[in-house]
Protein backbone atom coordinates (compact mmCIF):
# COMPACT_ATOMS: atom_id res chain seq x y z
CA UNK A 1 -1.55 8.43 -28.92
CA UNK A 2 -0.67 5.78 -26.87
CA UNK A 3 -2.24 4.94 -22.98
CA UNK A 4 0.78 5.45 -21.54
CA UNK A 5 1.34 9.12 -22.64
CA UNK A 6 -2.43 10.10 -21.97
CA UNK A 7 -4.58 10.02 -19.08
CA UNK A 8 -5.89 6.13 -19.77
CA UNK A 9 -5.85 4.04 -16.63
CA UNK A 10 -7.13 0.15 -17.36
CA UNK A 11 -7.80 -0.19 -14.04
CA UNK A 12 -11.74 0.93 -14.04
CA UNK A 13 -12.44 -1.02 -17.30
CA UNK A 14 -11.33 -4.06 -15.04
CA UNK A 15 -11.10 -3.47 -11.83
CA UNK A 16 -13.78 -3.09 -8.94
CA UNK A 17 -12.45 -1.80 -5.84
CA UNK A 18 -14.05 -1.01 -2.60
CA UNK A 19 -12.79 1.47 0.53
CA UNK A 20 -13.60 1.05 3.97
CA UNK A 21 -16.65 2.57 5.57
CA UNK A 22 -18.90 2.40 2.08
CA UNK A 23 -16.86 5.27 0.34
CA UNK A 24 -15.64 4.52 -3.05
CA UNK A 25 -12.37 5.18 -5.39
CA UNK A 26 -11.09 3.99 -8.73
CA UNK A 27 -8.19 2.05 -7.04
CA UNK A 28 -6.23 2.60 -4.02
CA UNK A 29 -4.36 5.31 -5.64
CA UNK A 30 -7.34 7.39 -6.43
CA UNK A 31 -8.45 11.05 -4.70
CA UNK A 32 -12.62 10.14 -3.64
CA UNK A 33 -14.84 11.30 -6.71
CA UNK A 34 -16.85 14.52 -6.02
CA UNK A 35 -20.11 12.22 -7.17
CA UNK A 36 -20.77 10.40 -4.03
CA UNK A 37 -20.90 6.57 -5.24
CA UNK A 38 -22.45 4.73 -1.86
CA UNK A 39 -20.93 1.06 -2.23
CA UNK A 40 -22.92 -0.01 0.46
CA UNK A 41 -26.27 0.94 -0.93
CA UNK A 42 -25.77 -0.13 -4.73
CA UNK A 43 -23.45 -3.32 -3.72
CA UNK A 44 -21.20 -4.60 -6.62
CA UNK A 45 -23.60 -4.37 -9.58
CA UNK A 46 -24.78 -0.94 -9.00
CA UNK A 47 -21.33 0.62 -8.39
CA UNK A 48 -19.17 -0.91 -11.50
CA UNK A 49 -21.63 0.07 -13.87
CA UNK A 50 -22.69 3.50 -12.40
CA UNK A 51 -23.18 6.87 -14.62
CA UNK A 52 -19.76 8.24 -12.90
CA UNK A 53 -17.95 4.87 -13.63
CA UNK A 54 -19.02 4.72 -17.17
CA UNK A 55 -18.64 8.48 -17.62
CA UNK A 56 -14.58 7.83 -15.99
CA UNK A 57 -14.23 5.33 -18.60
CA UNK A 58 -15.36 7.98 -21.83
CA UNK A 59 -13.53 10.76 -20.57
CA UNK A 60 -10.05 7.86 -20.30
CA UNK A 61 -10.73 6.73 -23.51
CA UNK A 62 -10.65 10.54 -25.09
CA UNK A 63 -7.56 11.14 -23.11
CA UNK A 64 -8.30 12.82 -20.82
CA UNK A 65 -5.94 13.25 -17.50
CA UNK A 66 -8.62 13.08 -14.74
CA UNK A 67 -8.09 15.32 -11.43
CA UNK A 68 -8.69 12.06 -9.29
CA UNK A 69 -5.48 10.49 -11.00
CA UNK A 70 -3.14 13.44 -9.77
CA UNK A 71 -0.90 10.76 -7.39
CA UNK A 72 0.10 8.98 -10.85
CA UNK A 73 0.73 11.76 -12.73
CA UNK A 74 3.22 13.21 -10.43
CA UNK A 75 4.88 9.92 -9.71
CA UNK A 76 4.94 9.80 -13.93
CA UNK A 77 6.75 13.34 -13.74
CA UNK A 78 9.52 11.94 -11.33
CA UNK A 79 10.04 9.00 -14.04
CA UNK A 80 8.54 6.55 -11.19
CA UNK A 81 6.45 4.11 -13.04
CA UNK A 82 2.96 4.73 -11.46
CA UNK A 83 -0.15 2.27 -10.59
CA UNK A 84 -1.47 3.54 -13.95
CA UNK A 85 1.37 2.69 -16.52
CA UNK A 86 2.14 -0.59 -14.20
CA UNK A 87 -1.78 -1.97 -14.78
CA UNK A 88 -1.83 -0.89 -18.36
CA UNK A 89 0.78 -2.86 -19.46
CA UNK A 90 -0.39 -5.69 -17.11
CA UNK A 91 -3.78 -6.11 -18.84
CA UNK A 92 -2.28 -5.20 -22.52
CA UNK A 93 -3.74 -8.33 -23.34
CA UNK A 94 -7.24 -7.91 -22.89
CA UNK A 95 -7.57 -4.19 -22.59
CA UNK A 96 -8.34 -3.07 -26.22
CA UNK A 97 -11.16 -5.76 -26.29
CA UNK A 98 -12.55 -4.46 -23.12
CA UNK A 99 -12.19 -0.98 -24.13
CA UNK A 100 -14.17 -1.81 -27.56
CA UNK A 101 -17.35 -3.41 -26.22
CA UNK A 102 -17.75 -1.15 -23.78
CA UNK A 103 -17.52 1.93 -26.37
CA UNK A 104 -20.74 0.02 -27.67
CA UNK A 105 -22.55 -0.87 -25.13
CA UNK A 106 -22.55 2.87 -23.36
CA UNK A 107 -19.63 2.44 -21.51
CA UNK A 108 -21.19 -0.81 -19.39
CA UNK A 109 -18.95 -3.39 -18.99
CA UNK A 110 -20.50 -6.95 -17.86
CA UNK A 111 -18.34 -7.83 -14.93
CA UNK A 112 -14.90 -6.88 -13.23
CA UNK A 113 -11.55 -9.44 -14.20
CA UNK A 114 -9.89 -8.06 -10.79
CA UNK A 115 -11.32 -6.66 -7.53
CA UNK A 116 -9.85 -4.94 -4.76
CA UNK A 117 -11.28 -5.42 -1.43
CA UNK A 118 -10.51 -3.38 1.45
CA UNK A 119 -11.51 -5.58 4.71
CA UNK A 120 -12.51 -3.05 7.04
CA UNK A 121 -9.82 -0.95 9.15
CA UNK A 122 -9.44 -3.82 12.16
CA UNK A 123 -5.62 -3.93 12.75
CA UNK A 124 -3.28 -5.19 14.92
CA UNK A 125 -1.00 -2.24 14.87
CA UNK A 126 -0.86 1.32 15.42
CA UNK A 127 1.73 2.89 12.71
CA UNK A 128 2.57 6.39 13.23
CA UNK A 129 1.72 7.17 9.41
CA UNK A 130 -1.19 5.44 8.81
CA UNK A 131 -4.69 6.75 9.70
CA UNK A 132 -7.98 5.73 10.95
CA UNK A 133 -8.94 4.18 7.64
CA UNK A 134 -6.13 1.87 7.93
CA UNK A 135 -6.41 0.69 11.16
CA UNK A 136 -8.88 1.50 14.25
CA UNK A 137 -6.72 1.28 16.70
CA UNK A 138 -4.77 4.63 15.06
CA UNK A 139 -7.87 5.82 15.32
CA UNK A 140 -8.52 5.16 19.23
CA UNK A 141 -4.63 5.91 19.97
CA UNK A 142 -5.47 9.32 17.90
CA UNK A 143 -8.75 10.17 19.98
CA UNK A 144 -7.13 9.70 23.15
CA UNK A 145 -3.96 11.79 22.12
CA UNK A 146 -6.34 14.75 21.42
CA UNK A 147 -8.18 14.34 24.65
CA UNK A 148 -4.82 14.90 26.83
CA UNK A 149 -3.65 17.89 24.82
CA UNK A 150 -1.35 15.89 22.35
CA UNK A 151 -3.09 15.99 19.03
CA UNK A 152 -2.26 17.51 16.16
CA UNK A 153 -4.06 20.34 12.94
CA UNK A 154 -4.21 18.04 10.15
CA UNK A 155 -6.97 16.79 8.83
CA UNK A 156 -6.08 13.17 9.30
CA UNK A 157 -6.29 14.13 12.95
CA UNK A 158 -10.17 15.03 12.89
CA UNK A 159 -12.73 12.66 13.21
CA UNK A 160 -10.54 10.33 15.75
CA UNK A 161 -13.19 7.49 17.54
CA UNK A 162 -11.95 6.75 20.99
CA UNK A 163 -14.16 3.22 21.05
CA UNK A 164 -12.67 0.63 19.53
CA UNK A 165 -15.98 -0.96 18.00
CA UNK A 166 -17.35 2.46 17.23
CA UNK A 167 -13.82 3.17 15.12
CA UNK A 168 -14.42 -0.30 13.00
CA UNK A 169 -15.39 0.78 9.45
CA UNK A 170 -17.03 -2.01 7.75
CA UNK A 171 -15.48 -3.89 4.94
CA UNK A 172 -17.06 -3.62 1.70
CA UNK A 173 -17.47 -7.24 0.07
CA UNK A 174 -20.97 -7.75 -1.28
CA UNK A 175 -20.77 -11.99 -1.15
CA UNK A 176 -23.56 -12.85 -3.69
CA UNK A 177 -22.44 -10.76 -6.26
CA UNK A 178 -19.07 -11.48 -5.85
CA UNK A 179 -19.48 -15.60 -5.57
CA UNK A 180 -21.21 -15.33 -8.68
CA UNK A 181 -18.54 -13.04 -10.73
CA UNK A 182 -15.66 -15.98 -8.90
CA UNK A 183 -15.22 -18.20 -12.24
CA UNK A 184 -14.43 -15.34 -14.44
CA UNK A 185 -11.99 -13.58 -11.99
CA UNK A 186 -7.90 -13.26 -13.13
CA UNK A 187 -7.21 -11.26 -9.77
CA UNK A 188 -7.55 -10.47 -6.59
CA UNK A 189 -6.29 -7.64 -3.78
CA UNK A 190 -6.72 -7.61 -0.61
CA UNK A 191 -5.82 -4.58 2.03
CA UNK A 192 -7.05 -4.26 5.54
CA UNK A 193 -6.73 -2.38 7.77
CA UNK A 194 -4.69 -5.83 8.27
CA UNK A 195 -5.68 -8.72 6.22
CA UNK A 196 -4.52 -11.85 8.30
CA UNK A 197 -6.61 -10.77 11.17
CA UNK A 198 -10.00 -9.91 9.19
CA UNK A 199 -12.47 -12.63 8.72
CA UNK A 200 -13.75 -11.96 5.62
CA UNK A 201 -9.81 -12.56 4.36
CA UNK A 202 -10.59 -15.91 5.25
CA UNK A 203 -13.83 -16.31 4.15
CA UNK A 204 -13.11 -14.73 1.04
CA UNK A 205 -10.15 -17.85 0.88
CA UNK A 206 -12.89 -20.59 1.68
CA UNK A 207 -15.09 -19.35 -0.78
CA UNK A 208 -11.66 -19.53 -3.77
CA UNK A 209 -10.66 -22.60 -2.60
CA UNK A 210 -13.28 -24.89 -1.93
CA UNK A 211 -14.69 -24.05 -5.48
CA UNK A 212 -11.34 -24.70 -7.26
CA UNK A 213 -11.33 -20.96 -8.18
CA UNK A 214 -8.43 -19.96 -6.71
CA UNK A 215 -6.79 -22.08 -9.37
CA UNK A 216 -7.27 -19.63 -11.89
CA UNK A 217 -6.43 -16.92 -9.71
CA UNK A 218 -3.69 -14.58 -8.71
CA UNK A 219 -4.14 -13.29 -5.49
CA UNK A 220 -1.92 -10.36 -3.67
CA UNK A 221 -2.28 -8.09 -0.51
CA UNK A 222 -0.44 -6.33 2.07
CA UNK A 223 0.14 -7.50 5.43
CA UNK A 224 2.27 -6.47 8.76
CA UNK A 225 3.48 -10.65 8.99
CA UNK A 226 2.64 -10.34 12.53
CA UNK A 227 -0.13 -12.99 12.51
CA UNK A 228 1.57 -16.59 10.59
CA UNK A 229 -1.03 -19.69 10.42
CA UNK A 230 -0.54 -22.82 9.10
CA UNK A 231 -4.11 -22.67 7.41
CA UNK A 232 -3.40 -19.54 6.09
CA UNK A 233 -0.06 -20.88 4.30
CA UNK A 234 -1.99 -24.19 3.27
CA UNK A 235 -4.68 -21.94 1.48
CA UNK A 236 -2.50 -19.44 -0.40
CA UNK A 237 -0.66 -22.09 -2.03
CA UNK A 238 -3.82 -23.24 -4.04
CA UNK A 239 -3.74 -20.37 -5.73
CA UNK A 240 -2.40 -19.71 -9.32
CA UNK A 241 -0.38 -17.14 -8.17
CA UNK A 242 0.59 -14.91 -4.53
CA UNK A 243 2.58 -11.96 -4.14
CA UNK A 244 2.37 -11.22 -0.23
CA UNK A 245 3.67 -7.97 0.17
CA UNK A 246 5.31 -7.64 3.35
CA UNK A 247 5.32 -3.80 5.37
CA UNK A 248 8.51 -3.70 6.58
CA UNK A 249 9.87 -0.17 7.58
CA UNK A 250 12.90 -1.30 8.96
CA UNK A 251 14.55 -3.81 11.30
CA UNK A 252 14.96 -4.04 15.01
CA UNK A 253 14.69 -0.74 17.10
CA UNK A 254 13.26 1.35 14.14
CA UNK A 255 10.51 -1.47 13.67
CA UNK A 256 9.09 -1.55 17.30
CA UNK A 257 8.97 2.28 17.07
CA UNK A 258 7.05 2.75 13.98
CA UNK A 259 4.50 -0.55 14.03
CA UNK A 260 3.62 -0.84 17.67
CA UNK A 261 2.95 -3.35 19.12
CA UNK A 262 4.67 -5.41 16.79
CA UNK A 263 8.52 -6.67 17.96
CA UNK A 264 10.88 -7.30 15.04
CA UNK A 265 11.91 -10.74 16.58
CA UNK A 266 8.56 -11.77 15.92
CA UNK A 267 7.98 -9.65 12.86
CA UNK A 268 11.46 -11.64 11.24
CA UNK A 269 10.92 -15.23 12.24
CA UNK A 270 7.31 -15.03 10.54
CA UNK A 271 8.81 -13.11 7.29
CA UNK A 272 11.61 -16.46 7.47
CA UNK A 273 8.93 -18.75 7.76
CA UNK A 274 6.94 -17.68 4.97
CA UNK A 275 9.77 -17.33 2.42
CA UNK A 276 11.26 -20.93 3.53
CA UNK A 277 8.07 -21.90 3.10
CA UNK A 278 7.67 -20.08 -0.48
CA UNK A 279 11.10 -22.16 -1.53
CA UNK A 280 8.80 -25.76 -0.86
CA UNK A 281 6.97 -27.67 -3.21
CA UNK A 282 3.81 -27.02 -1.85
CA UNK A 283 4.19 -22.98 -1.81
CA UNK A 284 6.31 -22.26 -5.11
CA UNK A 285 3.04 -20.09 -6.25
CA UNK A 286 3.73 -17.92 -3.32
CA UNK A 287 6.52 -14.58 -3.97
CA UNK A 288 7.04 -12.78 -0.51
CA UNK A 289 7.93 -8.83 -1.59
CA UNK A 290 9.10 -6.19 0.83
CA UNK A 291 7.71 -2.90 0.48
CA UNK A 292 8.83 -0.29 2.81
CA UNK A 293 7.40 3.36 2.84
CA UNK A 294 9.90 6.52 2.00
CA UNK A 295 9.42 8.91 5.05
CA UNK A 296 10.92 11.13 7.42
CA UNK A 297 11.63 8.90 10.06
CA UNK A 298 13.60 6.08 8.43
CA UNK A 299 15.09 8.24 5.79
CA UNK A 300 18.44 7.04 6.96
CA UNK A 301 17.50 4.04 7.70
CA UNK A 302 16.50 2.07 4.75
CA UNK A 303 19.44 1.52 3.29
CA UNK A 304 20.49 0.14 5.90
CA UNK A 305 17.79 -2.33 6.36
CA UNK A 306 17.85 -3.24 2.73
CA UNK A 307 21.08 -4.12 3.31
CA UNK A 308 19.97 -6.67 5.84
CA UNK A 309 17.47 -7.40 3.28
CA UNK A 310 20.45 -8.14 0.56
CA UNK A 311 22.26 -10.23 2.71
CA UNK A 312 19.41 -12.50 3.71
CA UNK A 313 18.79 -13.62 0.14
CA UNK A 314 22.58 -14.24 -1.29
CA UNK A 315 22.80 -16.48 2.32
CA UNK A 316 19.93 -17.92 1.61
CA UNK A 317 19.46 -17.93 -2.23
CA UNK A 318 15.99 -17.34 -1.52
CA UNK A 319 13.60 -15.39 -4.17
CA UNK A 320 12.21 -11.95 -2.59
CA UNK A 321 10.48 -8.87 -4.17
CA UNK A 322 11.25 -5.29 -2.87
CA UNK A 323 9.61 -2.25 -3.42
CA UNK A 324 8.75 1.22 -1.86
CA UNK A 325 6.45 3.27 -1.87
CA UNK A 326 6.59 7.02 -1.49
CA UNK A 327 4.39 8.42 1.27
CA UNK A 328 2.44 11.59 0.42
CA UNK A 329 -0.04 11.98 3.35
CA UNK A 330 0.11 12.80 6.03
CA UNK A 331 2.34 15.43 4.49
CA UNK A 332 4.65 16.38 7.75
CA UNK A 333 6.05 12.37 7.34
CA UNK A 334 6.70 13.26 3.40
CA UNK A 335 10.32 13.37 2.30
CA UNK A 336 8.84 15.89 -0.41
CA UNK A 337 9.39 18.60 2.48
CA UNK A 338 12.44 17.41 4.16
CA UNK A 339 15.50 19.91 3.70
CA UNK A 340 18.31 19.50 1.55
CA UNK A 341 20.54 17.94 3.44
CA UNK A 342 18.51 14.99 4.51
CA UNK A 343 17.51 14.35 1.07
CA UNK A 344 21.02 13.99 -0.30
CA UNK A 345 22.44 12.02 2.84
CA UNK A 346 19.62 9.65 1.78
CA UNK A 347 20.85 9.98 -1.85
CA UNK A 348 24.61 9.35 -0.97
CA UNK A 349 23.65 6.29 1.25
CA UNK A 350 21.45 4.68 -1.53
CA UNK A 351 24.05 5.23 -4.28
CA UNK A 352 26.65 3.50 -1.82
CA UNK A 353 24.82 0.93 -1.23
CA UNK A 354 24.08 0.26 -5.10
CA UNK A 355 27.83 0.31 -6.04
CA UNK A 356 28.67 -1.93 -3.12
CA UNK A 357 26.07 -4.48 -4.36
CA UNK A 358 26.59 -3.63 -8.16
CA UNK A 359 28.04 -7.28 -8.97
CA UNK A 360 25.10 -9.30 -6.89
CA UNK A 361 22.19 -11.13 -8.56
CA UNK A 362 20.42 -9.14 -6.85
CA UNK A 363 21.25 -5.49 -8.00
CA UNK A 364 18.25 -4.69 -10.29
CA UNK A 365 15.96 -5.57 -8.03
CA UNK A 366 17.15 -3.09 -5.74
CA UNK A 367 17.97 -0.49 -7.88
CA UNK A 368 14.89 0.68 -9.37
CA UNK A 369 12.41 0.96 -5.84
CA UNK A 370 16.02 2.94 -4.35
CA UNK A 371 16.30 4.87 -7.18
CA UNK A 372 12.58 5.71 -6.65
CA UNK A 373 13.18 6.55 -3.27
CA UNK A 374 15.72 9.29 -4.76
CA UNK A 375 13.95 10.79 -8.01
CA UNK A 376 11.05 11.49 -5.33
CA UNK A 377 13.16 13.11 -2.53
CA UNK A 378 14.89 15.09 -4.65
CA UNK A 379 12.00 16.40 -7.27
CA UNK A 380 12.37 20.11 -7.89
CA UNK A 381 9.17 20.64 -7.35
CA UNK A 382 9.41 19.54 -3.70
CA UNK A 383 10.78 21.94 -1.59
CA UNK A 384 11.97 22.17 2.40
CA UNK A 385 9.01 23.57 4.08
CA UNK A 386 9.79 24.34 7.93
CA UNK A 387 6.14 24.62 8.81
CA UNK A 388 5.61 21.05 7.71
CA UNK A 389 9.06 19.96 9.28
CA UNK A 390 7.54 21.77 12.49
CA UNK A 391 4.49 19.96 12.16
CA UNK A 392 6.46 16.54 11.93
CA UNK A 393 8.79 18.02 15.38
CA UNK A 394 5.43 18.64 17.78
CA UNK A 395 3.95 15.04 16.11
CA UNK A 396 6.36 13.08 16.88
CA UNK A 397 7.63 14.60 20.36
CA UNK A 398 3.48 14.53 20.93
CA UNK A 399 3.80 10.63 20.67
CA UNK A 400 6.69 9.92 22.19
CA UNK A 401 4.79 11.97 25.26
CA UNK A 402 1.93 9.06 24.93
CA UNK A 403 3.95 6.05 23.92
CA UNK A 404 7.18 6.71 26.04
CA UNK A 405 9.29 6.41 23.11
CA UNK A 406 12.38 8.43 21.96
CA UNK A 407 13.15 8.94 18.23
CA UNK A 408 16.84 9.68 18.84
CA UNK A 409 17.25 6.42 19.65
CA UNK A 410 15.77 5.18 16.21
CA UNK A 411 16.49 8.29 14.29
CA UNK A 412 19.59 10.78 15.56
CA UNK A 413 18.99 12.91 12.85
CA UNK A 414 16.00 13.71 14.01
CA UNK A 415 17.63 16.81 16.70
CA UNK A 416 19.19 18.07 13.56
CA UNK A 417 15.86 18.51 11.81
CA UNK A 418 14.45 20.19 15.40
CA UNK A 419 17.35 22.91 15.40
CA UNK A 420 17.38 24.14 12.04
């Protein structure tokens, strides 16, 4: 049988990954484990060799499709290639080894080859998707919303800290473990809340450096490229290897509106700096990647900006990732429940867009996260629910109350979705 077409996942044979506020998953795609596994408490040692960690790793070995996997599965069933099949063929070359001595040693495994830190929620930004594990100040925008009548039922609406220092969840490195697993490390996440304007990401980026570890390392993370340094660019470039994913939803207008307080004029020039800066001697280890999120709101609007996208690099002949992700929760921003027509207006602008560009350099690069975009939209098993299309109406009217905004300037199709 092989991994691929079972329920094995390398990722918690190799990977240790933390979640903000102590609370623990396999990887950033997980659902939480029943078992509660208190990071905090048991630090790195304790948790990556703990009986629900080692019991994950028999049951994946047998087989066996675990209900905390569910988001890869159904990304597998929409032939998206999912976290799970990416990171098994990544660490092809060392899994079977790994998978061996750990069959022997009751399912203990000495150390972790890749960790995933999440640095706390503290962000910059208040995205209308994310949620108050993300970022604090969605949190304190959230609270206050609810206070003045303008809140919404979902659960990612409960719980919503008005204080900005009481909403900080605490990141979840635990340093003397960690420096002392450093020389035997391949990899290295890093998600915030937002990365560039936590200290531990910096810290953490000491600590590589100044040892000479982060020559042996390949570090990646996700960041808004609001905050640029000149420290920041020195340090990455020591590295073996950088992928800094870039959140972009869209340019101009549609940017301000999703990411406040960020300003796309601001937002670009960083994004240019770093990939000139990626194109120099001193920073070829560094590969800038786009990733924008499939949702309601910009549903009509990514082609477009990945268009802008497209043209930037065959004027520039500069090297860029791009990828998307497909947003699941909150559930009334999912294009899973859109209606049909929005889905195949989306699908008719993507496959445009590919033909237009089907001679460029470029083209596979684009094709497959598109492509993505479409196979999810337009799953069978996702229908147009109007409750969670109502939902979506009353959130987003709700903050454009609070924020003074307007979607129809962003997103006209947005009065077509209210009068169905």
């Amino acid at each position: 049988m092989s991994k691929n077409d079972s329920g094995f996942c390398a990722l918690p044979f190799v990977q240790y990954s933390t979640y903000n506020g102590g609370r623990f998953r396999l990887c950033c795609m997980a659902k939480e484990p029943k078992e509660l596994v208190n990071q905090e408490k048991l630090g790195i040692d304790g948790t990556w060799n703990h009986n629900y960690i080692k019991d994950v790793r028999r049951r994946m070995t047998a087989g066996e499709k675990l209900p905390e996997c569910i988001e890869c599965h159904h990304l597998e069933r929409n032939d998206i290639m999912s976290s799970r099949q990416w990171e098994n063929k990544v660490w092809a070359d060392v899994i079977d080894d790994v998978v061996a001595k750990a069959s022997v040693n009751d399912w203990e495994i000495d150390q972790p080859l890749q960790f995933d830190f999440r640095l706390g929620n503290l962000c910059n930004l208040q995205c209308q998707m994310c949620n108050k594990e993300a970022s604090h100040l969605v949190s304190v925008e959230r609270a206050a919303m609810v206070q003045s009548g303008l809140g919404a039922n979902h659960p990612d609406w409960d719980g919503n800290i008005a204080n900005k220092k009481e909403a900080l969840l605490q990141p979840g490195i635990e340093w003397e473990s960690f420096e002392r697993m450093l020389p035997y490390a391949r990899k290295i996440k890093l998600i915030g809340g937002e990365p560039t304007v936590a200290t531990d990401m910096f810290k953490l980026l000491d600590i590589a450096t100044k040892t000479g570890h982060a020559e042996h390392i390949e570090l990646s993370f996700y960041t808004n490229i609001t905050n640029m340094q000149d420290r920041w660019l020195d340090q990455l470039a020591k590295f073996e290897k950088v992928i800094v994913n870039c959140s972009l939803e869209g340019m101009g207008d549609m940017n301000d509106y999703l990411r406040p307080p960020s300003k796309w004029d601001s937002v670009w020039k960083n994004f240019d700096k770093l990939v000139k800066f990626s194109d120099t001697k001193e920073g070829k280890r560094i590969k800038p990647r786009v990733t924008t999120v499939n949702q309601l709101t910009n549903a009509l609007h990514t082609t477009k900006f990945w268009k802008y996208m497209h043209d930037y690099q065959m004027e520039s002949n500069r090297g860029i990732g791009m990828s998307s992700n497909q947003l699941v929760e909150p559930n009334y921003y999912s294009m899973a429940y859109a209606p049909d027509w929005l889905k195949w207006e989306q699908r008719e602008q993507v496959l445009e867009f590919l033909d237009s560009i089907k001679d460029s350099p470029h083209f596979k690069q684009y094709e497959e996260p598109l492509m993505e975009i479409v196979n999810f939209s337009l799953d069978p098993k996702h229908k147009y629910d109007p409750k969670v299309i109502q939902q979506y109406i009353t959130v987003t009217e709700n903050y454009d109350k609070h924020r003074g905004h307007d979607i129809n300037k962003v997103s006209p199709e947005f009065s077509r979705l209210k009068n169905l």
